[in-house]
Structures are given as C-alpha cells and as structure tokens.
PDB file of N, CA and C in Angstrom:
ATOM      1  N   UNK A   1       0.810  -1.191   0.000  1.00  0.00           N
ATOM      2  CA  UNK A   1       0.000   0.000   0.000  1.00  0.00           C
ATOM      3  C   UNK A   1       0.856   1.258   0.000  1.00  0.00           C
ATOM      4  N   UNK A   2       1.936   0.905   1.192  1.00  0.00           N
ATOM      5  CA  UNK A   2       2.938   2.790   1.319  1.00  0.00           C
ATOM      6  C   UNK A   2       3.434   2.348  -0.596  1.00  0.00           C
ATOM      7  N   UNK A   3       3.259   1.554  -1.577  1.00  0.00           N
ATOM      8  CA  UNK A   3       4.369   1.684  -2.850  1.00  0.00           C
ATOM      9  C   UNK A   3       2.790   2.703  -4.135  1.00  0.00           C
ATOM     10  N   UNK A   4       1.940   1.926  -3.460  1.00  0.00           N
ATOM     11  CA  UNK A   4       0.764   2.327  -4.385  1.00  0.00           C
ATOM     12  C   UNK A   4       0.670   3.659  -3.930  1.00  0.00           C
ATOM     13  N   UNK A   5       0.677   4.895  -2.858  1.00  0.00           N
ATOM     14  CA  UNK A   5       0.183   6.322  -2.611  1.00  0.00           C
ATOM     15  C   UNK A   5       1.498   6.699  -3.165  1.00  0.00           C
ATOM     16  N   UNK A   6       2.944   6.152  -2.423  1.00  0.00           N
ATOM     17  CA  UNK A   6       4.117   6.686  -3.190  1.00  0.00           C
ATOM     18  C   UNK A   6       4.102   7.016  -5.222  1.00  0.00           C
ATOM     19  N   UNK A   7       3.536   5.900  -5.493  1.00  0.00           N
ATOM     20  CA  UNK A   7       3.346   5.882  -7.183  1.00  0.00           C
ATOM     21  C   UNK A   7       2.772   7.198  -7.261  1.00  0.00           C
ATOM     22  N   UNK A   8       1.545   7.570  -6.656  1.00  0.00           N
ATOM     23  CA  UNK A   8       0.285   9.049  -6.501  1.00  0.00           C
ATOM     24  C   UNK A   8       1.471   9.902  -6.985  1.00  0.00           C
ATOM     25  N   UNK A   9       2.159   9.810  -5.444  1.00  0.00           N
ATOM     26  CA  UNK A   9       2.741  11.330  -5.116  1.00  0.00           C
ATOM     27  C   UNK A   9       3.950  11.269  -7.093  1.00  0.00           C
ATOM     28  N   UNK A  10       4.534  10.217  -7.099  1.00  0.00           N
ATOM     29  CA  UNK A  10       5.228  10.224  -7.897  1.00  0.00           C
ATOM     30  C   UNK A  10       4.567  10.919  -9.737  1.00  0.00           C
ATOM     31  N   UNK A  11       3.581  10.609  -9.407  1.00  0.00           N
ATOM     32  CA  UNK A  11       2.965  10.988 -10.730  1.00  0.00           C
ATOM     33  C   UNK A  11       2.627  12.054 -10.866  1.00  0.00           C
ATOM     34  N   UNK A  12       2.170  12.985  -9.500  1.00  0.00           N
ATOM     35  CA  UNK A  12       1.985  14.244  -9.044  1.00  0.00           C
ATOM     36  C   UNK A  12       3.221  14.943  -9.832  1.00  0.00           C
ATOM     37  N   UNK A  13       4.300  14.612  -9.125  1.00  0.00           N
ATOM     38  CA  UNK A  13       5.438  14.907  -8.792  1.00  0.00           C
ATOM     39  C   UNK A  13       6.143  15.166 -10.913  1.00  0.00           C
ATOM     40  N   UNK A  14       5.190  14.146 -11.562  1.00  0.00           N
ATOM     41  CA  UNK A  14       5.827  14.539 -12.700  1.00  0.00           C
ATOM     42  C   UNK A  14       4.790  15.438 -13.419  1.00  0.00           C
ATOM     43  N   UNK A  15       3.600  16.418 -12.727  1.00  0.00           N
ATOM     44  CA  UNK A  15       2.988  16.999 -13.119  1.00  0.00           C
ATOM     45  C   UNK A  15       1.302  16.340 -13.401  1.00  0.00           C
ATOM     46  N   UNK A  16       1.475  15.227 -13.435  1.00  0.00           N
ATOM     47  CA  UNK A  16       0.035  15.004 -13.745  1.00  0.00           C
ATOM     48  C   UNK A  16      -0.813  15.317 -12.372  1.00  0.00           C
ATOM     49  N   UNK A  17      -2.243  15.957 -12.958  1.00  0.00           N
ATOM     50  CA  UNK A  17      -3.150  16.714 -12.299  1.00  0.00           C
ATOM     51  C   UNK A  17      -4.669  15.662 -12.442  1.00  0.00           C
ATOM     52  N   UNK A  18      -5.009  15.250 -13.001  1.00  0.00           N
ATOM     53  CA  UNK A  18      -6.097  14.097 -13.296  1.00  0.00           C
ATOM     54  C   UNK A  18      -5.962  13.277 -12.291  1.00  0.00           C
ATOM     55  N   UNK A  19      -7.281  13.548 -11.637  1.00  0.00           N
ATOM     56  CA  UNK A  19      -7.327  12.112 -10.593  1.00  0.00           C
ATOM     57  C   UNK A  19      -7.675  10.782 -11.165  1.00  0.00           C
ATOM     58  N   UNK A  20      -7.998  11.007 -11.949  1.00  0.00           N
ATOM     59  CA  UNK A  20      -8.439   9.511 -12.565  1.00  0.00           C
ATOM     60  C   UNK A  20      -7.199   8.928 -12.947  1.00  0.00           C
ATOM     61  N   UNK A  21      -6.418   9.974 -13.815  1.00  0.00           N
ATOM     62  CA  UNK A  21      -4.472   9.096 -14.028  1.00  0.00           C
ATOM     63  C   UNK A  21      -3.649   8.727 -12.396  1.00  0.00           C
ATOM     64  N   UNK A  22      -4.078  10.037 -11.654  1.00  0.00           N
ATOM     65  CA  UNK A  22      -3.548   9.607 -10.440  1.00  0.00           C
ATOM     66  C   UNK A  22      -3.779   8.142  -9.525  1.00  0.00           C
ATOM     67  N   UNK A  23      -4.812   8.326  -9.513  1.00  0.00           N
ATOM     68  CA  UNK A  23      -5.480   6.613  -9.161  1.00  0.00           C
ATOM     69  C   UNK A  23      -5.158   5.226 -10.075  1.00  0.00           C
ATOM     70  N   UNK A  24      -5.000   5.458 -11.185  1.00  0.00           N
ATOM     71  CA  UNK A  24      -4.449   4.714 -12.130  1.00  0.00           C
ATOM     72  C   UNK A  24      -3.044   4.204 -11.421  1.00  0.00           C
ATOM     73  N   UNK A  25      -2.520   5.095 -11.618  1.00  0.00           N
ATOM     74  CA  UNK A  25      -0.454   4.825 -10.919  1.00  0.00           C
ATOM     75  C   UNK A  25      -0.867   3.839  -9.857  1.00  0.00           C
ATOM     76  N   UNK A  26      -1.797   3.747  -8.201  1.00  0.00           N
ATOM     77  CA  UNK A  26      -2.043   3.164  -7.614  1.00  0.00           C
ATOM     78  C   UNK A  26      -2.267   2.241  -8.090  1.00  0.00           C
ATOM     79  N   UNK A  27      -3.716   1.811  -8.625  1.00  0.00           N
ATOM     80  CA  UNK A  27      -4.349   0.736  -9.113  1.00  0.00           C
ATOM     81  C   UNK A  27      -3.322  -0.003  -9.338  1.00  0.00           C
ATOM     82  N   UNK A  28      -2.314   0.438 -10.476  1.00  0.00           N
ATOM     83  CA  UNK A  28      -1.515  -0.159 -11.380  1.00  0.00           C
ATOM     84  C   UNK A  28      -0.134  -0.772 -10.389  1.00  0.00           C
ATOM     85  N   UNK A  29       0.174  -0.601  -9.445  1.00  0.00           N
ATOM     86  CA  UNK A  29       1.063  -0.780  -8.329  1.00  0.00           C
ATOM     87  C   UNK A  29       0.292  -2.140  -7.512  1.00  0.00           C
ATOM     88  N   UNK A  30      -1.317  -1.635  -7.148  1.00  0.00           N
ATOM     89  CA  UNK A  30      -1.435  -2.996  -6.479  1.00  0.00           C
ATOM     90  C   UNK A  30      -1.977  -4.150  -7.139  1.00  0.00           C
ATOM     91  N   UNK A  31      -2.438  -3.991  -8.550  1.00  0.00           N
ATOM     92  CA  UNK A  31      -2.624  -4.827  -9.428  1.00  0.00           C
ATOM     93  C   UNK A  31      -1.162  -5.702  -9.890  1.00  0.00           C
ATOM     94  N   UNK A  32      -0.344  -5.479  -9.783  1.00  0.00           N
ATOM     95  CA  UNK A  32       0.846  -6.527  -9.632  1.00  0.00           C
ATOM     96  C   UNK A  32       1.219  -7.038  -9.066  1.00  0.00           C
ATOM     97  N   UNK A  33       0.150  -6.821  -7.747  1.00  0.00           N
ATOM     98  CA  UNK A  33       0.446  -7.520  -6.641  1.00  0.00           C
ATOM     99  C   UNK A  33      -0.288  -9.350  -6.806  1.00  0.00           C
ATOM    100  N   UNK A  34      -0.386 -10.407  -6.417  1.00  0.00           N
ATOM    101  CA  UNK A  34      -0.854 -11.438  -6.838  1.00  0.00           C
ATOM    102  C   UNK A  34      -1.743 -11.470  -5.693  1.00  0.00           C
ATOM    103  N   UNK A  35      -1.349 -11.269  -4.679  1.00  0.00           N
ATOM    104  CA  UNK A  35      -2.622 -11.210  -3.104  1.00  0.00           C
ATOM    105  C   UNK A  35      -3.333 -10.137  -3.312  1.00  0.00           C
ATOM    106  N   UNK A  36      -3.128  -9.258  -3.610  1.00  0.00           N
ATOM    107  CA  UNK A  36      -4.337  -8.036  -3.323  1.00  0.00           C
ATOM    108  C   UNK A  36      -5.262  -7.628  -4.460  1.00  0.00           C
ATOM    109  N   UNK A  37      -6.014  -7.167  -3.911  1.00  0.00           N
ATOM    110  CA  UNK A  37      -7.429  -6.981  -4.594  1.00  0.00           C
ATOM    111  C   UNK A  37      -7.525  -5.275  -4.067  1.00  0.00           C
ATOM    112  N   UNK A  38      -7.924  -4.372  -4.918  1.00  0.00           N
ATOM    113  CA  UNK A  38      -7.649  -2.961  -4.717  1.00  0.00           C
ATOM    114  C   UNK A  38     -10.084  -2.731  -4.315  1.00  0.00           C
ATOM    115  N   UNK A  39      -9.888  -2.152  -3.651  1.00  0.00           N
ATOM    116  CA  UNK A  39     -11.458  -1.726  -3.335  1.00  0.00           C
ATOM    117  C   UNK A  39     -11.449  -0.629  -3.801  1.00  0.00           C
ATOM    118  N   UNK A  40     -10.995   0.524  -3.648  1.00  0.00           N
ATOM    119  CA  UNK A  40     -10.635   2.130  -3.852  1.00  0.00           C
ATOM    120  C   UNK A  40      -9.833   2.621  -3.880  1.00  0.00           C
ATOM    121  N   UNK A  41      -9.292   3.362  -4.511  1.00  0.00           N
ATOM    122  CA  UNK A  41      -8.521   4.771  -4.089  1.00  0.00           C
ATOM    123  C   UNK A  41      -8.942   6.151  -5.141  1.00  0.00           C
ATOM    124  N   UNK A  42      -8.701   7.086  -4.570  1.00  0.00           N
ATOM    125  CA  UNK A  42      -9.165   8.264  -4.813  1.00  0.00           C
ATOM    126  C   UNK A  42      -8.653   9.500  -3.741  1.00  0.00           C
ATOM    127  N   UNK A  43      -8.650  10.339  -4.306  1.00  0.00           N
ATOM    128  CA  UNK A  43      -8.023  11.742  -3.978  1.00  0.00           C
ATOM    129  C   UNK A  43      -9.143  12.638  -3.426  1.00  0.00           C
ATOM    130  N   UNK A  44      -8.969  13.220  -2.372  1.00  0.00           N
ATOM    131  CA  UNK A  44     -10.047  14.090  -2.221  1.00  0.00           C
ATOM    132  C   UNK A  44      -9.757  15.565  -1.621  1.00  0.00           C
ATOM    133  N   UNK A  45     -10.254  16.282  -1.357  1.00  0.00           N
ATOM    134  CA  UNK A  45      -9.776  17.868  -1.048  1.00  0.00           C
ATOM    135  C   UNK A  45      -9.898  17.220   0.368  1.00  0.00           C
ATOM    136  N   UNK A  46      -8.474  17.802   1.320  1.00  0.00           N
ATOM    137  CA  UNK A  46      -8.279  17.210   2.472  1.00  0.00           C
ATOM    138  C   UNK A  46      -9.176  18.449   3.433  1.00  0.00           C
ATOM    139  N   UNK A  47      -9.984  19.179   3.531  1.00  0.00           N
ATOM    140  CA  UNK A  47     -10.823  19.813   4.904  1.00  0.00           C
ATOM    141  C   UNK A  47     -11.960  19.625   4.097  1.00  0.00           C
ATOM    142  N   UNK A  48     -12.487  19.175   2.776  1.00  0.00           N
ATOM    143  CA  UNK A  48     -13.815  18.902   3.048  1.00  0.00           C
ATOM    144  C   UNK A  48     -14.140  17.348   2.682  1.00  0.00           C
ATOM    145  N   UNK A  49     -13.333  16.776   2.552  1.00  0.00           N
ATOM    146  CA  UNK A  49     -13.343  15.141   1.793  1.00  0.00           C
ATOM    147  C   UNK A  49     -13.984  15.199   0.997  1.00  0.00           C
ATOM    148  N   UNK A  50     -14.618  16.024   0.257  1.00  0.00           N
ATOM    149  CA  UNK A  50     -15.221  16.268  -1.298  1.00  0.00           C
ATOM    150  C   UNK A  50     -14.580  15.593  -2.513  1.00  0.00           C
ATOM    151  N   UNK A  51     -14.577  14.550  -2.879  1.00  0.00           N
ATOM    152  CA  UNK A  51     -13.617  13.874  -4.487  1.00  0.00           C
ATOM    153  C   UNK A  51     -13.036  15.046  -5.431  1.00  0.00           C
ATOM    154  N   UNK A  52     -11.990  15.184  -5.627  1.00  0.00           N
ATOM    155  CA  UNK A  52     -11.492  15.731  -6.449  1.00  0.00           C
ATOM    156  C   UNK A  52     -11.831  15.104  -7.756  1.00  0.00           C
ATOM    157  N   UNK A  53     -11.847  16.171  -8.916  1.00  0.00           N
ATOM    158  CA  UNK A  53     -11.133  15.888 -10.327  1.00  0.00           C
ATOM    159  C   UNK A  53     -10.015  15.728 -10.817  1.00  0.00           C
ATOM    160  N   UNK A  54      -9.421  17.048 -10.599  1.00  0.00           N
ATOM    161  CA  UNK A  54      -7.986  17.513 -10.586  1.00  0.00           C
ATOM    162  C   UNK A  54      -7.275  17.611  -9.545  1.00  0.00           C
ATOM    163  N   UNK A  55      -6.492  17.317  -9.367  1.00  0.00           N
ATOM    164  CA  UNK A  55      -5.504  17.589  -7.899  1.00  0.00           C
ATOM    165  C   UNK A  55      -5.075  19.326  -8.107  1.00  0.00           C
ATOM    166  N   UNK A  56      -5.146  19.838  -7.118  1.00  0.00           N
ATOM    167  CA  UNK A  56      -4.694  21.411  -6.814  1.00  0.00           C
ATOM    168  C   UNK A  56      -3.380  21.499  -6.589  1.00  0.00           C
ATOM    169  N   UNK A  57      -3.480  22.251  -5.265  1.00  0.00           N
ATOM    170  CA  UNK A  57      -1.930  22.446  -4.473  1.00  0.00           C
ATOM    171  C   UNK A  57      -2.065  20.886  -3.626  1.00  0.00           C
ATOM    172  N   UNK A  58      -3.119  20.563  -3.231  1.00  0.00           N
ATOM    173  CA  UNK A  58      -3.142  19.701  -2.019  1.00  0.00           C
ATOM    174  C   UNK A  58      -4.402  18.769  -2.496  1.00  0.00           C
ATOM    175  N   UNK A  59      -4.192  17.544  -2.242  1.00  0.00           N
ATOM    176  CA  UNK A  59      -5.158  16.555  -1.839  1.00  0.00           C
ATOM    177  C   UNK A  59      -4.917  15.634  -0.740  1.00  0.00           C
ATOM    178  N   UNK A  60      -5.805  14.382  -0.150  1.00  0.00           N
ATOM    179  CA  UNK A  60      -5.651  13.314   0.012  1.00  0.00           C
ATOM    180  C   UNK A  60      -5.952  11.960  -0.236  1.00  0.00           C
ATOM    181  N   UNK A  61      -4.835  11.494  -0.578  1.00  0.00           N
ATOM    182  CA  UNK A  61      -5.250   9.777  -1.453  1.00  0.00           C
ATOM    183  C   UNK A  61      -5.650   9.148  -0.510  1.00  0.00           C
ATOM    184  N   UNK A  62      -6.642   8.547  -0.863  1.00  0.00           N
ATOM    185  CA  UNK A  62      -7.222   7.348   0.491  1.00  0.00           C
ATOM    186  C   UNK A  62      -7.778   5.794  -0.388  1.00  0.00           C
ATOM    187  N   UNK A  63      -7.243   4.539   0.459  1.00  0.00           N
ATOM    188  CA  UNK A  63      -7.260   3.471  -0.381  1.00  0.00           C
ATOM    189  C   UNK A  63      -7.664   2.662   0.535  1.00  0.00           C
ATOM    190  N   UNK A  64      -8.064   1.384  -0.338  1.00  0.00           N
ATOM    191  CA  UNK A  64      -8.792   0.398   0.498  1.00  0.00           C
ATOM    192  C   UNK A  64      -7.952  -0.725   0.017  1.00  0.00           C
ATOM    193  N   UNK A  65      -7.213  -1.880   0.689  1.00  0.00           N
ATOM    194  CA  UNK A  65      -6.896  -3.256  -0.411  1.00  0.00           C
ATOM    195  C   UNK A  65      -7.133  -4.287   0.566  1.00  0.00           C
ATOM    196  N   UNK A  66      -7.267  -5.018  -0.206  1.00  0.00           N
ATOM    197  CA  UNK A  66      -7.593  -6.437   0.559  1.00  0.00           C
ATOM    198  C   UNK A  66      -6.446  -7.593  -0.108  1.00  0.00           C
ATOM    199  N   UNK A  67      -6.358  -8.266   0.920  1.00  0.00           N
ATOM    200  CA  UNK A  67      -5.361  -9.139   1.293  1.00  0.00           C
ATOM    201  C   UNK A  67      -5.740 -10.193   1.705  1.00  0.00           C
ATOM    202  N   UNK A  68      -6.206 -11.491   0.918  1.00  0.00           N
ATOM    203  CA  UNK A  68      -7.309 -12.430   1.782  1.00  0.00           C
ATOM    204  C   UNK A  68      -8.357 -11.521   1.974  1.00  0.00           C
ATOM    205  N   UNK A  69      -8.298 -12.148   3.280  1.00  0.00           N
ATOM    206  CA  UNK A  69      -9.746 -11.854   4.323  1.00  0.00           C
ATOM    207  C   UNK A  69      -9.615 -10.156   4.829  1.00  0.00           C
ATOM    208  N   UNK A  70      -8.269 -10.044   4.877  1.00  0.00           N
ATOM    209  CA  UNK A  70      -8.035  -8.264   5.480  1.00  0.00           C
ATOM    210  C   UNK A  70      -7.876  -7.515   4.995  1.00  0.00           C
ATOM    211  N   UNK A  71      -8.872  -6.385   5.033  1.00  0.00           N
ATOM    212  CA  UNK A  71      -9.017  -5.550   4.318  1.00  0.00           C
ATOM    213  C   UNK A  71      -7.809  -4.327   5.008  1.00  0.00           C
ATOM    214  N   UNK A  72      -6.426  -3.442   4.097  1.00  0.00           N
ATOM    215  CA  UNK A  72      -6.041  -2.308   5.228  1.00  0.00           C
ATOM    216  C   UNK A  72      -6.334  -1.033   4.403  1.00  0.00           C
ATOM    217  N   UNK A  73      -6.840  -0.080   5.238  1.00  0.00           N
ATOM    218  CA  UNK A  73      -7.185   1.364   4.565  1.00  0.00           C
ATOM    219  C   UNK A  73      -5.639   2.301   5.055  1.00  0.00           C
ATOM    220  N   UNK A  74      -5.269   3.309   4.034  1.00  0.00           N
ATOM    221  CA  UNK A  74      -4.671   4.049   4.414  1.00  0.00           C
ATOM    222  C   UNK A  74      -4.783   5.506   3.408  1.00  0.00           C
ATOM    223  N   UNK A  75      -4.237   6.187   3.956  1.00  0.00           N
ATOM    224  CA  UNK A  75      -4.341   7.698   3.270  1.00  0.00           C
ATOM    225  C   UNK A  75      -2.991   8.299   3.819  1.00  0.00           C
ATOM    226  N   UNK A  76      -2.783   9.542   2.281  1.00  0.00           N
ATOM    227  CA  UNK A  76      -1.449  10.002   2.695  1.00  0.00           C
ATOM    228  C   UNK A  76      -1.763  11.791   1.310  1.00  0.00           C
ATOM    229  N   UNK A  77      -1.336  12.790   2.594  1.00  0.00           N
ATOM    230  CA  UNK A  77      -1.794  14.052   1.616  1.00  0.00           C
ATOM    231  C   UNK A  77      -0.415  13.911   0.714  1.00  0.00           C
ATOM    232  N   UNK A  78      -1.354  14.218  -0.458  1.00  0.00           N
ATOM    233  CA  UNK A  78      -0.516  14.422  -2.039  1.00  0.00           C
ATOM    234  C   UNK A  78      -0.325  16.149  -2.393  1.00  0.00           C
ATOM    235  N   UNK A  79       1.040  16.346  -2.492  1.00  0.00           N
ATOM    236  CA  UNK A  79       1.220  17.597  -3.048  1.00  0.00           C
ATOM    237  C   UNK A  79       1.342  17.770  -4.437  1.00  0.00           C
ATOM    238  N   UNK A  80       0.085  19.032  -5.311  1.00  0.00           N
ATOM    239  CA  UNK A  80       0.022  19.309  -6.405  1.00  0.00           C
ATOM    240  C   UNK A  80       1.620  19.784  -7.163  1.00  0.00           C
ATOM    241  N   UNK A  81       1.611  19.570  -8.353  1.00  0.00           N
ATOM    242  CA  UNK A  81       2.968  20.139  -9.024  1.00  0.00           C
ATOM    243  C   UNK A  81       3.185  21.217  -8.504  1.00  0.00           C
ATOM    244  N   UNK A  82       4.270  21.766  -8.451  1.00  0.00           N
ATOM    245  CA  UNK A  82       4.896  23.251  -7.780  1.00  0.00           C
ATOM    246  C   UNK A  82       5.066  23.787  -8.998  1.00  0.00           C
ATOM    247  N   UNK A  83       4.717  25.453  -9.552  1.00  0.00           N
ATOM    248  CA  UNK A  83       4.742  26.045 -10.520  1.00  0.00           C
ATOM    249  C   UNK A  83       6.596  26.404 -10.267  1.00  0.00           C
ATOM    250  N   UNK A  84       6.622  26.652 -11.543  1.00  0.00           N
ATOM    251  CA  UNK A  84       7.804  27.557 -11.616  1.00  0.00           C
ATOM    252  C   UNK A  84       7.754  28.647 -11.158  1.00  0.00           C
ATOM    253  N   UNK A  85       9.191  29.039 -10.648  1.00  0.00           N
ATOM    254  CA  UNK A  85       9.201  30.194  -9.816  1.00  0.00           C
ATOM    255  C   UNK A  85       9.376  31.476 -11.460  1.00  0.00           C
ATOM    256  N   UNK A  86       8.479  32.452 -10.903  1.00  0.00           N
ATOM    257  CA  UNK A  86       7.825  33.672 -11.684  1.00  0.00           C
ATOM    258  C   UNK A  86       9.606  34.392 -12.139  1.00  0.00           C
ATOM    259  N   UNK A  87       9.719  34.303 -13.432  1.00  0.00           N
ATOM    260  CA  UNK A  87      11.223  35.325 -13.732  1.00  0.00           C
ATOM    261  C   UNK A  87      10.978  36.426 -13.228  1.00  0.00           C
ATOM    262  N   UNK A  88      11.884  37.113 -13.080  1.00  0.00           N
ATOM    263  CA  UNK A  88      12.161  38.419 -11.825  1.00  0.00           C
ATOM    264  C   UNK A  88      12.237  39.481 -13.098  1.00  0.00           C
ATOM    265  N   UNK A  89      11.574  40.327 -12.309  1.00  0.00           N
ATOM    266  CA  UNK A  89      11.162  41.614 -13.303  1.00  0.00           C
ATOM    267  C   UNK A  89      12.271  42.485 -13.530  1.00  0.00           C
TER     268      UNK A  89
END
C-alpha cells in the first residue's frame, strides 16, 4: 500500500493533475500484486473530503486493499505540481 500512494505522489510529482491518471499509478502498483485486490482509491480535497477531479496544491489519497480476508485502509496528503518560480522583473 505505502508503494501504491508513493506511485500518486510520484505521478503528481511529474505533473500530472487528473485524478483519474492519479489513481491509475495506484491501481496499477497494487494490481501486480498477486494477493491483493484494490477496493478504492481516490483523492479528495483534504478539509472537506469532497472527491477531487484535478488535484490542486493539495489533496488526500485514500485506499482500500484487501489481502485475503483483510481488508487495510490508508491515506497520505498528495502535493500538487509546484509552478515555476515567476522570472524576476
């Protein structure tokens, strides 16, 4: 699970803004797994838990996988791409 939110942040990290690609990177992390079975994940605006579309400055990924019989949830806030810093006037 910490390799599937790491993938998030990583995809963040190369600019993608689409939660649906973002969740993808996950999916696609625990789908190679041979034990687990993915229930959810998804990004959401972290003070109102509202689902995102796009990731902003800030979200949080929250996931469900199952393992057998055990199901573990975890969440971890994702930081949006950082703009370039503005050339100096």
């Amino acid at each position: 699970m910490p390799r599937s939110l790491a993938a998030v942040q990583a995809a963040a990290d190369r600019g993608t803004r689409s939660v649906a690609e973002l969740c993808a990177a996950a999916d696609a992390v625990v789908a190679a797994e041979p034990l687990a079975r993915l229930e959810y994940v998804t990004i959401v605006d972290p003070d109102t838990l509202g689902e995102l579309v796009d990731l902003g400055r800030v979200g949080q990924a929250l996931t469900a996988v199952w393992f057998g019989d055990v199901r573990l949830i975890d969440n971890v806030r994702i930081s949006g791409p950082v703009p370039p810093p503005s050339p100096p006037r």
